[in-house]
Protein backbone atom coordinates (compact mmCIF):
# COMPACT_ATOMS: atom_id res chain seq x y z
CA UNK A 1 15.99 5.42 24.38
CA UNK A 2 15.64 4.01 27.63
CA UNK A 3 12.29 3.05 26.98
CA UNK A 4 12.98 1.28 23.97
CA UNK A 5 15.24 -0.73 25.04
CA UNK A 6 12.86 -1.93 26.95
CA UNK A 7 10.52 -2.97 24.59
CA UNK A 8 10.02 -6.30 23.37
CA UNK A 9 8.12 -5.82 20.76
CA UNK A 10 8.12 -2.29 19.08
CA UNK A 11 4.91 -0.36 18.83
CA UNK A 12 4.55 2.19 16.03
CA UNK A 13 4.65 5.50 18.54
CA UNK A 14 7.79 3.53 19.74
CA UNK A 15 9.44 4.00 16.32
CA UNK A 16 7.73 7.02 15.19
CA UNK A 17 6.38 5.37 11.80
CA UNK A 18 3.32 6.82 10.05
CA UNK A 19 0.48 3.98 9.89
CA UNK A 20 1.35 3.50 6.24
CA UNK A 21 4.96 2.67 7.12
CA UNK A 22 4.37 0.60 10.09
CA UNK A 23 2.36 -1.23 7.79
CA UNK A 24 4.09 -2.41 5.24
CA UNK A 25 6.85 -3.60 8.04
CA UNK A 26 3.65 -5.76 10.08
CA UNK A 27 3.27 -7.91 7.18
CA UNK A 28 6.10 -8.98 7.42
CA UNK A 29 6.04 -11.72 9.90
CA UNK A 30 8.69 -14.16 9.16
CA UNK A 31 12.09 -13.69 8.50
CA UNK A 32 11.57 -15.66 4.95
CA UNK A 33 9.08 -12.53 4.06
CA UNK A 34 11.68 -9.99 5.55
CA UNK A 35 13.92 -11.09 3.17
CA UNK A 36 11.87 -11.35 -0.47
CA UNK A 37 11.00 -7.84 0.69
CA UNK A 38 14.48 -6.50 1.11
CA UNK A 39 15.25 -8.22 -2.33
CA UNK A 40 12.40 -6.09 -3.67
CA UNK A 41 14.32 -3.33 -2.75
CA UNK A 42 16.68 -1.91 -6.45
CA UNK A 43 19.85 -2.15 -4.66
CA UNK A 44 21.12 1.38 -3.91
CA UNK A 45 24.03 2.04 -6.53
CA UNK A 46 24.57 5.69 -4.68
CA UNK A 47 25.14 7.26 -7.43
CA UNK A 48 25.05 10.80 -6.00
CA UNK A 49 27.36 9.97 -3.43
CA UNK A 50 27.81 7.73 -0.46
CA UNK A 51 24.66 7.26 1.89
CA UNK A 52 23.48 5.52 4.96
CA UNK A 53 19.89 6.08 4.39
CA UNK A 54 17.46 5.39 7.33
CA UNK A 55 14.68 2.73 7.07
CA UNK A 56 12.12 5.50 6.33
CA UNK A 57 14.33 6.75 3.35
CA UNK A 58 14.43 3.34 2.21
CA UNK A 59 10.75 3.27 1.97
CA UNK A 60 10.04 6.26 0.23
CA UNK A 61 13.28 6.23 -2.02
CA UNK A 62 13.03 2.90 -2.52
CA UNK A 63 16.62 1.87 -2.87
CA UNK A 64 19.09 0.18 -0.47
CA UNK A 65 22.57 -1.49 0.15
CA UNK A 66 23.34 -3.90 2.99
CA UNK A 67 23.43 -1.61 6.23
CA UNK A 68 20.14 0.22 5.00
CA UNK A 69 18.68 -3.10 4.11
CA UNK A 70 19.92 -4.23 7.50
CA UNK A 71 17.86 -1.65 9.31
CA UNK A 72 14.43 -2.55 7.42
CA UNK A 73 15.12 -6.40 8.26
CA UNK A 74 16.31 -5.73 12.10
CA UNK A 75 12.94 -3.25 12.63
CA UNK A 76 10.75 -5.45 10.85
CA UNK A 77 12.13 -8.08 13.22
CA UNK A 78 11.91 -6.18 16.34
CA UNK A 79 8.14 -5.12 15.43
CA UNK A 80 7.11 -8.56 15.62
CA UNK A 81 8.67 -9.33 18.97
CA UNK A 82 12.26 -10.39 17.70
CA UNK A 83 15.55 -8.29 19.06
CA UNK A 84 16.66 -5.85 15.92
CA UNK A 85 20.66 -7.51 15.78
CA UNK A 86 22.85 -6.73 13.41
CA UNK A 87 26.40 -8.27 12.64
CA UNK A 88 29.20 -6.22 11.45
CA UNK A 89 31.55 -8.27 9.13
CA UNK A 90 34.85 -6.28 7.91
CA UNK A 91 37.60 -7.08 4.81
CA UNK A 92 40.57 -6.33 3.16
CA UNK A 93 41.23 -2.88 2.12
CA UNK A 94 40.44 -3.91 -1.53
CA UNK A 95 36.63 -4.85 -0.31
CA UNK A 96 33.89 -3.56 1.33
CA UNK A 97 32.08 -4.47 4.87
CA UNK A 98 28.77 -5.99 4.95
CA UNK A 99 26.51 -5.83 7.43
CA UNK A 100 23.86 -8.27 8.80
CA UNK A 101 20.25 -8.26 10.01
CA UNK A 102 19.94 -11.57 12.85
CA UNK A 103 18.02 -13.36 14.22
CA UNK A 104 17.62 -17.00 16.14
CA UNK A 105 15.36 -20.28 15.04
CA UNK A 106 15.60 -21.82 18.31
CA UNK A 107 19.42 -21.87 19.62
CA UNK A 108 21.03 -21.55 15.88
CA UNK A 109 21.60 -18.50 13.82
CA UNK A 110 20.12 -17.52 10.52
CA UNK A 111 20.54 -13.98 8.55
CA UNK A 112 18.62 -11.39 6.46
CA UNK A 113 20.96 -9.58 3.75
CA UNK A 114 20.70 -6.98 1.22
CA UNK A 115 23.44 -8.03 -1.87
CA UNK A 116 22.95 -7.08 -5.48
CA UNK A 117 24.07 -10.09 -6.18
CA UNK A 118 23.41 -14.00 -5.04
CA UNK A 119 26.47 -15.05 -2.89
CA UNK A 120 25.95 -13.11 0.37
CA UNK A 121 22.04 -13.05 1.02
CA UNK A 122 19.44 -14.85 3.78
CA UNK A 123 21.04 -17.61 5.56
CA UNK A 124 18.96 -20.08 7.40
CA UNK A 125 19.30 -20.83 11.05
CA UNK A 126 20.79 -23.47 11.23
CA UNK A 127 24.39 -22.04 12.43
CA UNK A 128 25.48 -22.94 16.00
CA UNK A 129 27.60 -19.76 16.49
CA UNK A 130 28.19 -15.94 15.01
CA UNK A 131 31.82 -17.61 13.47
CA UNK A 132 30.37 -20.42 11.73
CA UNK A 133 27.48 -17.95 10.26
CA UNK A 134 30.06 -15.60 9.17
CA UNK A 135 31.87 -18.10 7.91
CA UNK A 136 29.15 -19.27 5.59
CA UNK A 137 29.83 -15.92 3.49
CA UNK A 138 33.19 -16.51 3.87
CA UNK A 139 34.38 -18.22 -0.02
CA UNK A 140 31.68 -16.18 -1.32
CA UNK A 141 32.77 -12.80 -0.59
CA UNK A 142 35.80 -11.91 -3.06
CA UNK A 143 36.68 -8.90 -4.90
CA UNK A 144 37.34 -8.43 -7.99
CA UNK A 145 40.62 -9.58 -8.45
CA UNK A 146 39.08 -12.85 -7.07
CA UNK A 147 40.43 -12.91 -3.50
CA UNK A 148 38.87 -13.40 -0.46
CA UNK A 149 38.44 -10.64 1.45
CA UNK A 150 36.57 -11.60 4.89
CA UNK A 151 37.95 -11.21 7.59
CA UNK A 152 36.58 -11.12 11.00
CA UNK A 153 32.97 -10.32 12.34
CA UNK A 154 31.12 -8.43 15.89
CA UNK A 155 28.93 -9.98 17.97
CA UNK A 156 25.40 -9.57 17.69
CA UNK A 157 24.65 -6.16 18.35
CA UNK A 158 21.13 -4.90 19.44
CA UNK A 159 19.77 -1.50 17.71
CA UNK A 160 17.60 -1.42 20.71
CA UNK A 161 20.82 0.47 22.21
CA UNK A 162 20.50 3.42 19.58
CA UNK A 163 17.52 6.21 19.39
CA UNK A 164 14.98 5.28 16.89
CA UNK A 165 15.14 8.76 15.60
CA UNK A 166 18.92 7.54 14.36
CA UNK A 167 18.08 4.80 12.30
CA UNK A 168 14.61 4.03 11.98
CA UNK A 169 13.03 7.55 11.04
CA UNK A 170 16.38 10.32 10.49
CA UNK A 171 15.91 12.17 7.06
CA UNK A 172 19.97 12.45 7.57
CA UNK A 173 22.31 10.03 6.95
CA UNK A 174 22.78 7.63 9.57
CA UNK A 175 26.64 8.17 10.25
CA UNK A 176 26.58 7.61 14.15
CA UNK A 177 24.72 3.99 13.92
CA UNK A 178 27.62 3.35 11.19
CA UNK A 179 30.22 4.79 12.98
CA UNK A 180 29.09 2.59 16.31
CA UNK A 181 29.26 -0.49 14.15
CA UNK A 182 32.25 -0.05 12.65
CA UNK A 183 34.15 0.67 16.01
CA UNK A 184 32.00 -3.02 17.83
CA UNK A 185 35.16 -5.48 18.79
CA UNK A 186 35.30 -7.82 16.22
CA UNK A 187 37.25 -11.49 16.45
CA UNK A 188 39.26 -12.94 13.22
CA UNK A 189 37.67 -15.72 10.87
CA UNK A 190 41.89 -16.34 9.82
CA UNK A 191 44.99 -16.02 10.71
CA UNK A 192 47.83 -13.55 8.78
CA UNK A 193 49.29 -16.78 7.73
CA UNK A 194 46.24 -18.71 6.65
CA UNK A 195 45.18 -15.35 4.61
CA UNK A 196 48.14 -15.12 2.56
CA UNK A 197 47.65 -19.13 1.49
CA UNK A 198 44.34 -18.57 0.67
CA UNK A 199 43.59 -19.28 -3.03
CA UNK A 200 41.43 -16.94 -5.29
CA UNK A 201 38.30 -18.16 -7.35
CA UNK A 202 39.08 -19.01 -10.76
CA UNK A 203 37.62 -17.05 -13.60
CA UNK A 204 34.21 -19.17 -14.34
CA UNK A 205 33.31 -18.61 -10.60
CA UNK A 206 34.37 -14.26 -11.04
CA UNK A 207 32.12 -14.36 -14.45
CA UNK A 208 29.56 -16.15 -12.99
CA UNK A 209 29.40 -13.74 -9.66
CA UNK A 210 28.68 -10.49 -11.89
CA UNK A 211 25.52 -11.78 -11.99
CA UNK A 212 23.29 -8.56 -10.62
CA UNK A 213 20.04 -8.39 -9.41
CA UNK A 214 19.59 -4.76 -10.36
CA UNK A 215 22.26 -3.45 -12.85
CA UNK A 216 23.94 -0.13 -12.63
CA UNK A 217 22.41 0.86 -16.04
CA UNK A 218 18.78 0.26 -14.69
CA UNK A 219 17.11 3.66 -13.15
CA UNK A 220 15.89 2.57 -10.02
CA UNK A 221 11.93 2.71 -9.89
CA UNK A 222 11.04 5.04 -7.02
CA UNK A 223 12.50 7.66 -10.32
CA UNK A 224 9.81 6.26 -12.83
């Protein structure tokens, strides 16, 4: 791990990909392609039960949701020289946390997503802080009773830190990575006062946000 950390720029003996692997992720040499990839991706409905799949169960199960997404766009990233950083954004009970792939255009902040639907995908770097990136998801990201559920947000953290073996290539799920992100310190995007003022989104804008990418109903492809 020691090694890898040291790395710049991951090689494929670094990450223990087979060739075919390694290449699908070297073609992907912009953050713009990183994301229309992980769109590509039928959104991973877990259906058998919960998962944290790995980036190499991604590839050959072809299904994700946003931490497993996260893990293609941050090695993707880090093959091509970038640091793999992800962001850790947490909610209200009645949610669900979302996690981030980053990375920097220049001195601003820009992100790679995996959502289902179209409120909480790629944002481009133009943010001049983690907060005001976070807070770009922030009246987008609502449950279902139409309140706004973010609430705070880690710093950047670099998967560099964590054995390949964990995230990149495990044929287990990845519950130590998940467990690591969940416990990063993360700092408030509003106060207990300011959430209980908040107001929820009205009906067109809850109708309009079922809007899926890959319904429920659909068998994923990787089943065909």
């Amino acid at each position: 791990m020691a090694l890898s950390m040291r790395r710049k720029r991951a090689r494929r003996e670094d990450l223990g990909l087979t060739r075919a692997e390694f290449a699908i992720l070297k073609r992907l040499n912009t953050p713009q392609k990183i994301q229309l990839f992980v769109n590509a991706i039928p959104a991973n409905h877990e259906i058998g039960g919960e998962t944290i799949l790995s980036l190499r169960q991604v590839l050959r199960q072809r299904r994700a949701h946003c931490i497993e997404g996260a893990f293609v766009a941050a090695c993707a990233l880090w093959i091509h020289g970038k640091p793999p950083l992800v962001m850790f954004m947490d909610c209200d009970a009645s949610d669900f946390p979302h996690v981030l792939a980053l990375f920097r255009g220049g001195r601003h902040w820009g992100a790679i997503s995996k959502h289902n639907g179209a409120q909480l995908r790629y944002r481009d770097p133009v943010y001049r802080s983690l907060r005001e990136l976070a807070m770009s998801y922030f009246h987008e990201y609502f449950d279902k009773r139409g309140r706004k559920t973010l609430r705070s947000y880690s710093g950047a953290f670099d998967l560099r830190r964590i054995d390949p073996t964990l995230w990149v290539t495990s044929e287990k799920a990845c519950q130590e990575v998940n467990d690591r992100l969940t416990r990063l310190r993360r700092y408030s995007l509003v106060s207990s006062n300011q959430a209980r003022l908040l107001s929820r989104r009205d009906n067109f804008e809850r109708e309009a946000a079922k809007l899926v990418q890959y319904p429920r109903a659909t068998p994923p492809a990787w089943r065909g």
